[in-house]
N, C-alpha and C. Protein backbone atom coordinates (compact mmCIF):
# COMPACT_ATOMS: atom_id res chain seq x y z
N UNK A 1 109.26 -5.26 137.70
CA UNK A 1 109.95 -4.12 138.27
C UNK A 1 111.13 -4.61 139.10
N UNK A 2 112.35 -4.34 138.79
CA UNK A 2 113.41 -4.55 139.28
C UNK A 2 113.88 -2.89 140.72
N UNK A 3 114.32 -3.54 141.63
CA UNK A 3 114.94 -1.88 142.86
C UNK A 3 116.21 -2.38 142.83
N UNK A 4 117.01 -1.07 143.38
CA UNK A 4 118.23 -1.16 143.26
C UNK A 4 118.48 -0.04 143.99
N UNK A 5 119.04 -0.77 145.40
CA UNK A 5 119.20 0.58 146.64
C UNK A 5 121.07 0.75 146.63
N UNK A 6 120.93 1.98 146.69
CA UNK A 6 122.50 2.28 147.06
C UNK A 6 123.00 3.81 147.61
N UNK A 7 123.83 3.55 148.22
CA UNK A 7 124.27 4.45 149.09
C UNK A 7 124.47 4.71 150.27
N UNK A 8 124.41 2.98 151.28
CA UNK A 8 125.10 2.71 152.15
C UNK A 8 126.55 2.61 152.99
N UNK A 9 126.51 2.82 153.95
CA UNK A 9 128.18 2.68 153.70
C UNK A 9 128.28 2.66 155.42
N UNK A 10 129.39 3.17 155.86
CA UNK A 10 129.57 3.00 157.11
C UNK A 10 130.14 4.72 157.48
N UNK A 11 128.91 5.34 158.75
CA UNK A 11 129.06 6.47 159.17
C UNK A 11 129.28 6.67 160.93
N UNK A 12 129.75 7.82 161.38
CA UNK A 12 129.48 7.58 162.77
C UNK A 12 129.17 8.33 163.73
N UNK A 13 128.24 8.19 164.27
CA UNK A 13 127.23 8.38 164.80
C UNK A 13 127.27 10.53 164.65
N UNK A 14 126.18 10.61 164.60
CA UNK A 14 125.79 12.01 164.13
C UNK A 14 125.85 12.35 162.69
N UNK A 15 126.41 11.81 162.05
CA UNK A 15 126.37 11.43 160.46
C UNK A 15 125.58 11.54 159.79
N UNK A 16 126.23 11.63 158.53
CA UNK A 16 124.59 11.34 157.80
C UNK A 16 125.10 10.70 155.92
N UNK A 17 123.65 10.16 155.70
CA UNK A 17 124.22 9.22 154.56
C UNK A 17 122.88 9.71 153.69
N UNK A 18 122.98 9.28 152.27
CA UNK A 18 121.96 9.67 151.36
C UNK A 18 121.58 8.27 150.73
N UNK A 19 120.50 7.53 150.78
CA UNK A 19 120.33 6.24 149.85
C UNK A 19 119.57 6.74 149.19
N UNK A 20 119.92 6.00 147.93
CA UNK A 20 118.72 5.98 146.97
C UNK A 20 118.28 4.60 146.45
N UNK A 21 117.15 4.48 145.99
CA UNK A 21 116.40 3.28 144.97
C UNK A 21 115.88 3.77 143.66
N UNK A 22 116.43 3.04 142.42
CA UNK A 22 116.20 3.16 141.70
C UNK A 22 115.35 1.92 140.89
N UNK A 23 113.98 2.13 140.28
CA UNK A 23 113.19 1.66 139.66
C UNK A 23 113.39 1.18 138.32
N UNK A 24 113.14 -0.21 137.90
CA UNK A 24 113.82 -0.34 136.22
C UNK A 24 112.48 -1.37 135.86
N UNK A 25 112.36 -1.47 134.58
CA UNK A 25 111.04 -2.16 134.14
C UNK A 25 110.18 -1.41 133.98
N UNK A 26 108.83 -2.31 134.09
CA UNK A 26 107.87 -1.38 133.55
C UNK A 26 106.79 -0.72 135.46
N UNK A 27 107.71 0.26 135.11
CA UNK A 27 107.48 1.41 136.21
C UNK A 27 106.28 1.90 136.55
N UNK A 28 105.76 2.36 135.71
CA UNK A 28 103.94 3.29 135.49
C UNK A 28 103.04 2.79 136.68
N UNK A 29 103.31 1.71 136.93
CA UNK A 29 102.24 1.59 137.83
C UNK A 29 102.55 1.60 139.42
N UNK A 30 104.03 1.85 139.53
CA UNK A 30 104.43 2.08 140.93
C UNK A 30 103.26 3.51 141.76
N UNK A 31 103.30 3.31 142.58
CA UNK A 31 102.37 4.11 143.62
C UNK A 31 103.07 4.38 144.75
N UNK A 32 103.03 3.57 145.88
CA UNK A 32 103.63 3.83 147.12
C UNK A 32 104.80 3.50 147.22
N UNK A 33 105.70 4.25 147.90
CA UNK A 33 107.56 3.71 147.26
C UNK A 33 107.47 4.11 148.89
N UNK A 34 108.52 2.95 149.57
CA UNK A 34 108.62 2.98 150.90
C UNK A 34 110.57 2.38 151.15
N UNK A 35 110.56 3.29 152.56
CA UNK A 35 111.84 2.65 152.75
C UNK A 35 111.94 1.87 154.20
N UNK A 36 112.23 0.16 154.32
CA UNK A 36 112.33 -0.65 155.54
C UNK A 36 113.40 -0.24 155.92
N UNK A 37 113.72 -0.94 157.27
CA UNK A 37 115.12 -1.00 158.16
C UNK A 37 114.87 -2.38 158.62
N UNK A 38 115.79 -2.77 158.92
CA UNK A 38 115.70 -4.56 158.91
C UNK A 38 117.11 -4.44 160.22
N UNK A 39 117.44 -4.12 161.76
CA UNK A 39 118.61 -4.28 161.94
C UNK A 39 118.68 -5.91 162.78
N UNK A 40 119.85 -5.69 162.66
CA UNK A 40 120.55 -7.35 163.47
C UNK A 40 119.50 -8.03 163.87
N UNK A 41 119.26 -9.25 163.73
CA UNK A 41 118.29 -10.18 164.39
C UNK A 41 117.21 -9.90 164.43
N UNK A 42 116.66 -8.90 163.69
CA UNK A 42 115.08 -8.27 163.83
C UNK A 42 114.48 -7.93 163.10
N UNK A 43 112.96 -7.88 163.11
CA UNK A 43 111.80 -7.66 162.30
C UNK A 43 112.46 -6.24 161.23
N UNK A 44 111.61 -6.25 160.07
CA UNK A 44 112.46 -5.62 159.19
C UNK A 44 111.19 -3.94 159.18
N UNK A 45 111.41 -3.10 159.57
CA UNK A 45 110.07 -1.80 160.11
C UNK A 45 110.01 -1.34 159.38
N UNK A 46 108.88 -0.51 158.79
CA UNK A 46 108.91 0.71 157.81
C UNK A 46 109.43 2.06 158.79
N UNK A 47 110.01 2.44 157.71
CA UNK A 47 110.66 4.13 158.10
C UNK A 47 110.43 5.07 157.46
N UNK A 48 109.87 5.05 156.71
CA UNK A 48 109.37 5.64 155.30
C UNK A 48 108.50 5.58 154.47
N UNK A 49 108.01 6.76 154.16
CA UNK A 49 106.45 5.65 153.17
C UNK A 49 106.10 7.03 152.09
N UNK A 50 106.36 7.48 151.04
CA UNK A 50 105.98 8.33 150.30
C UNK A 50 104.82 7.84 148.76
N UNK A 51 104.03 9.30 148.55
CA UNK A 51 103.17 8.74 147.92
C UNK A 51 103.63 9.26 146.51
N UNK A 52 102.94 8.97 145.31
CA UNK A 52 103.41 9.15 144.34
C UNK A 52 103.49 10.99 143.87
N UNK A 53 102.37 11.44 144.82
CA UNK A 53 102.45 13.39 144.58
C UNK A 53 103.25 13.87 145.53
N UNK A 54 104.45 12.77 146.35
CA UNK A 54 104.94 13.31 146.85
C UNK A 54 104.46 13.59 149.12
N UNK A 55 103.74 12.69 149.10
CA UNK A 55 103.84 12.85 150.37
C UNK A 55 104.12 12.12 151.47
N UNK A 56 104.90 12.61 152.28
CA UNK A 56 105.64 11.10 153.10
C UNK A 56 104.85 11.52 154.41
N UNK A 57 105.66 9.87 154.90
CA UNK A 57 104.81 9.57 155.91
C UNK A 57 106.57 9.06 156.78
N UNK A 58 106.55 9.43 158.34
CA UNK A 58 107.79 8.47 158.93
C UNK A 58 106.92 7.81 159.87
N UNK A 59 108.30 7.09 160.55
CA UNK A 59 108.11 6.29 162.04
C UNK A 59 108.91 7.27 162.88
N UNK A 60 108.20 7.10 163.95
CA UNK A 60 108.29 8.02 164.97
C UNK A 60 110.00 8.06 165.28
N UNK A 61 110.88 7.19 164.97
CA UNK A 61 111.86 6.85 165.60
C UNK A 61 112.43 7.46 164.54
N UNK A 62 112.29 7.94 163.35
CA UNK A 62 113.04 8.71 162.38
C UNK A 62 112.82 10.02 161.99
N UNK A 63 111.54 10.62 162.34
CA UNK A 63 111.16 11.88 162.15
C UNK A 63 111.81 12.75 162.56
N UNK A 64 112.01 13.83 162.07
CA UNK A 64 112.89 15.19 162.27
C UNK A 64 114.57 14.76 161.77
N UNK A 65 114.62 13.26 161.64
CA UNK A 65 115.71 12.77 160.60
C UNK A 65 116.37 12.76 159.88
N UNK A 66 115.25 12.21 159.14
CA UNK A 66 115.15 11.30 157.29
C UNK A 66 113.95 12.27 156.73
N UNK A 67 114.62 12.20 155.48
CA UNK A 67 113.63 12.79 154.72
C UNK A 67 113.44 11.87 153.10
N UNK A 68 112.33 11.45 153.56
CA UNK A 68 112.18 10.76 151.71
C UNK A 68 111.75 11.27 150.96
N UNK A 69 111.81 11.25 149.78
CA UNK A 69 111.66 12.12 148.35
C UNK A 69 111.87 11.20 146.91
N UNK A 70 111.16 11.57 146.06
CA UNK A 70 111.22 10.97 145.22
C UNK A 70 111.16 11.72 143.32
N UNK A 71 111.71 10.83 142.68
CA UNK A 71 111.47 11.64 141.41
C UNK A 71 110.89 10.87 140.71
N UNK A 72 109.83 11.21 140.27
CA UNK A 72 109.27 10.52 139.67
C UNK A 72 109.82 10.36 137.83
N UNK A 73 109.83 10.88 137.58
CA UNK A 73 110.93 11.07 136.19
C UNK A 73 111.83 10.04 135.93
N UNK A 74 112.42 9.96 137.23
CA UNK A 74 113.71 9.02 137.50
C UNK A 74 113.63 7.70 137.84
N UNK A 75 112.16 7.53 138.11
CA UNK A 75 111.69 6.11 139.26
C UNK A 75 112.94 5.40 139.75
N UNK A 76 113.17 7.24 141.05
CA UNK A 76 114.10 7.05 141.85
C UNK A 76 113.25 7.77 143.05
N UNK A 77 113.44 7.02 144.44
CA UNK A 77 113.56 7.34 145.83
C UNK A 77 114.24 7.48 146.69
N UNK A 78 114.25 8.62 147.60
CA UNK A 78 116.27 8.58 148.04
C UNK A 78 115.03 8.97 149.71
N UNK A 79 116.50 8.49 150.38
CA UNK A 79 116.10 8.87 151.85
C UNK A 79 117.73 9.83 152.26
N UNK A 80 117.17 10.85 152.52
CA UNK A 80 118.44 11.16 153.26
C UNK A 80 118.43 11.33 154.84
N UNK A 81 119.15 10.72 155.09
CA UNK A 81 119.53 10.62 157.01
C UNK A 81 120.51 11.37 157.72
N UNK A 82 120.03 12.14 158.46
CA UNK A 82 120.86 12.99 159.33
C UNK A 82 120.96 12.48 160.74
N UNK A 83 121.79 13.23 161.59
CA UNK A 83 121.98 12.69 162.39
C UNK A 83 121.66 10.98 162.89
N UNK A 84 122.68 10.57 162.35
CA UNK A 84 122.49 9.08 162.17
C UNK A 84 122.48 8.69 164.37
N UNK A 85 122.32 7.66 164.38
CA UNK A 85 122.41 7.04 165.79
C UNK A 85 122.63 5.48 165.32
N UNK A 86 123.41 5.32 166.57
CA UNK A 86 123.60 3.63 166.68
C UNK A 86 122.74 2.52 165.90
N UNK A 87 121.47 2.70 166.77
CA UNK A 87 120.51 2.34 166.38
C UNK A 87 119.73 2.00 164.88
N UNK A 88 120.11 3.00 164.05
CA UNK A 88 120.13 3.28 162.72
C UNK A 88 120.59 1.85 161.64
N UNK A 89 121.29 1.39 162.31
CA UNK A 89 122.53 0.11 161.94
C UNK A 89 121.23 -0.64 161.28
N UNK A 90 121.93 -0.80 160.46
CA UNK A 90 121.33 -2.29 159.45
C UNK A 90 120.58 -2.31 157.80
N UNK A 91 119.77 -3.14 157.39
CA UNK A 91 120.18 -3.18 155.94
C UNK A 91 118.51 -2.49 156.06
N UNK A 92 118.96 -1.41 154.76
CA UNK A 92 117.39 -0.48 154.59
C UNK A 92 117.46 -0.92 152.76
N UNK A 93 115.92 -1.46 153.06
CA UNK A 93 115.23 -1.94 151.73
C UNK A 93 114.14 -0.94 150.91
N UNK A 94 114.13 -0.71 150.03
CA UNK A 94 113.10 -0.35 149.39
C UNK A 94 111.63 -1.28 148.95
N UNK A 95 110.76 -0.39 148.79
CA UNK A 95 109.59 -1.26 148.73
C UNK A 95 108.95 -0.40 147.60
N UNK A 96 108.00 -1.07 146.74
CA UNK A 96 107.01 -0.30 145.75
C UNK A 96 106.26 -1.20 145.43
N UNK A 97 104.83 -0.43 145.71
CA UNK A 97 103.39 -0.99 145.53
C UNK A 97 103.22 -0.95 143.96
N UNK A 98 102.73 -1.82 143.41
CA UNK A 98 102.81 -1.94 142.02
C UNK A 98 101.02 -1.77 141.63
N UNK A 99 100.11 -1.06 141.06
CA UNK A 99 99.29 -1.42 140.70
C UNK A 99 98.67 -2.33 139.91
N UNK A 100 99.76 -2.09 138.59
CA UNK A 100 99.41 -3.45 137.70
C UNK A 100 99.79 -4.40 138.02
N UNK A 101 100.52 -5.25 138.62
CA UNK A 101 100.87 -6.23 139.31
C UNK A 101 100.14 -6.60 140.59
N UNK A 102 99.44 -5.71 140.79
CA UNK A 102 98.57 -5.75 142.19
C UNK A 102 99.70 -6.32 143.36
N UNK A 103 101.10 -5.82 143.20
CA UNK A 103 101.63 -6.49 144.45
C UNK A 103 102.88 -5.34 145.06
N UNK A 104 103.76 -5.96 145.67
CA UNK A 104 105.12 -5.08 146.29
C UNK A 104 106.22 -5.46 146.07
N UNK A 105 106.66 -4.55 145.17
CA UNK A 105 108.53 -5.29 144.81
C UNK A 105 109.58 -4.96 146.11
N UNK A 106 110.49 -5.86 146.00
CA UNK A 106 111.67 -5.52 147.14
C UNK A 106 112.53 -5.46 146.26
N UNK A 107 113.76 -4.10 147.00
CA UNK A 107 115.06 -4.41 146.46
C UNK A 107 116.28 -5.24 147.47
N UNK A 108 117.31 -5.60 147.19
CA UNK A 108 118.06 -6.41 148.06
C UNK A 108 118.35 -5.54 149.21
N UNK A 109 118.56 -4.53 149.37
CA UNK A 109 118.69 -3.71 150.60
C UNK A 109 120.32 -3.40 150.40
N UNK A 110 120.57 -1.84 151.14
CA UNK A 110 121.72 -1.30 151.23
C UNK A 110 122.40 -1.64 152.58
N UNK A 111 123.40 -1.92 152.87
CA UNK A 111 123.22 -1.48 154.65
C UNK A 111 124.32 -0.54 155.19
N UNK A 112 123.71 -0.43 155.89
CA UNK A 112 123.70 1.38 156.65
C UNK A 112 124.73 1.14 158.56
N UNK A 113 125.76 1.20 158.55
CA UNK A 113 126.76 0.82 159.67
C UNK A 113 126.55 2.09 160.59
N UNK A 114 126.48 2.56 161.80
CA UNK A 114 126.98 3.73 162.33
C UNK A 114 127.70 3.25 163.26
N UNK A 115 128.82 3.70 163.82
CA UNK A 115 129.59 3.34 164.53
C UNK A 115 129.92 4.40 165.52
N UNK A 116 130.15 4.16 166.96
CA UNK A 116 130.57 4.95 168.07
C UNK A 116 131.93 5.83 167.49
């Protein structure tokens, strides 16, 4: 399973941006599709965590935010972010739990600028 996040860019502050990840290979067994934040010099967090019928999960620091969603059709996951903040800054990765692989693919990550 190959990811492929895009739709980063540089916004400022109150903003808002739409990423998506898109899924290629052999897909079927994806399950949990999640989106990290990784900013400057730091541990890389989950922000996102949706299940395959569709039900997400945030971090407290993004809720009432971001909203993740997914199509399954498409083995595509998009986060869209509103009201962006400073804080927000840095490269957001996708993640997917693979069953048949018994493991978690990464994609290279988008990154996400907000600026004063």
């Amino acid at each position: 399973v190959q990811l492929v996040e895009s739709g980063g860019g540089l916004v400022q502050v109150g903003g808002s941006l739409n990423l998506s990840c898109t899924a290629s290979g052999t897909t079927r067994g994806i399950t949990r599709m999640s989106w990290y934040h990784q900013a400057p010099g730091k541990q890389r967090d989950l922000v996102a965590a949706i299940t395959r019928a569709g039900k997400a999960d945030y971090a407290d620091s993004v809720r009432g935010r971001f909203t993740a969603s997914r199509d399954n059709a498409k083995s595509t996951l998009y986060l869209q972010m509103k009201n962006l903040k400073l804080e927000d800054t840095g490269v957001y990765y996708c993640n997917a739990a693979d069953v048949y692989s018994g493991g978690r693919h990464w994609g290279r990550g988008t990154q996400v600028t907000v600026s004063s």
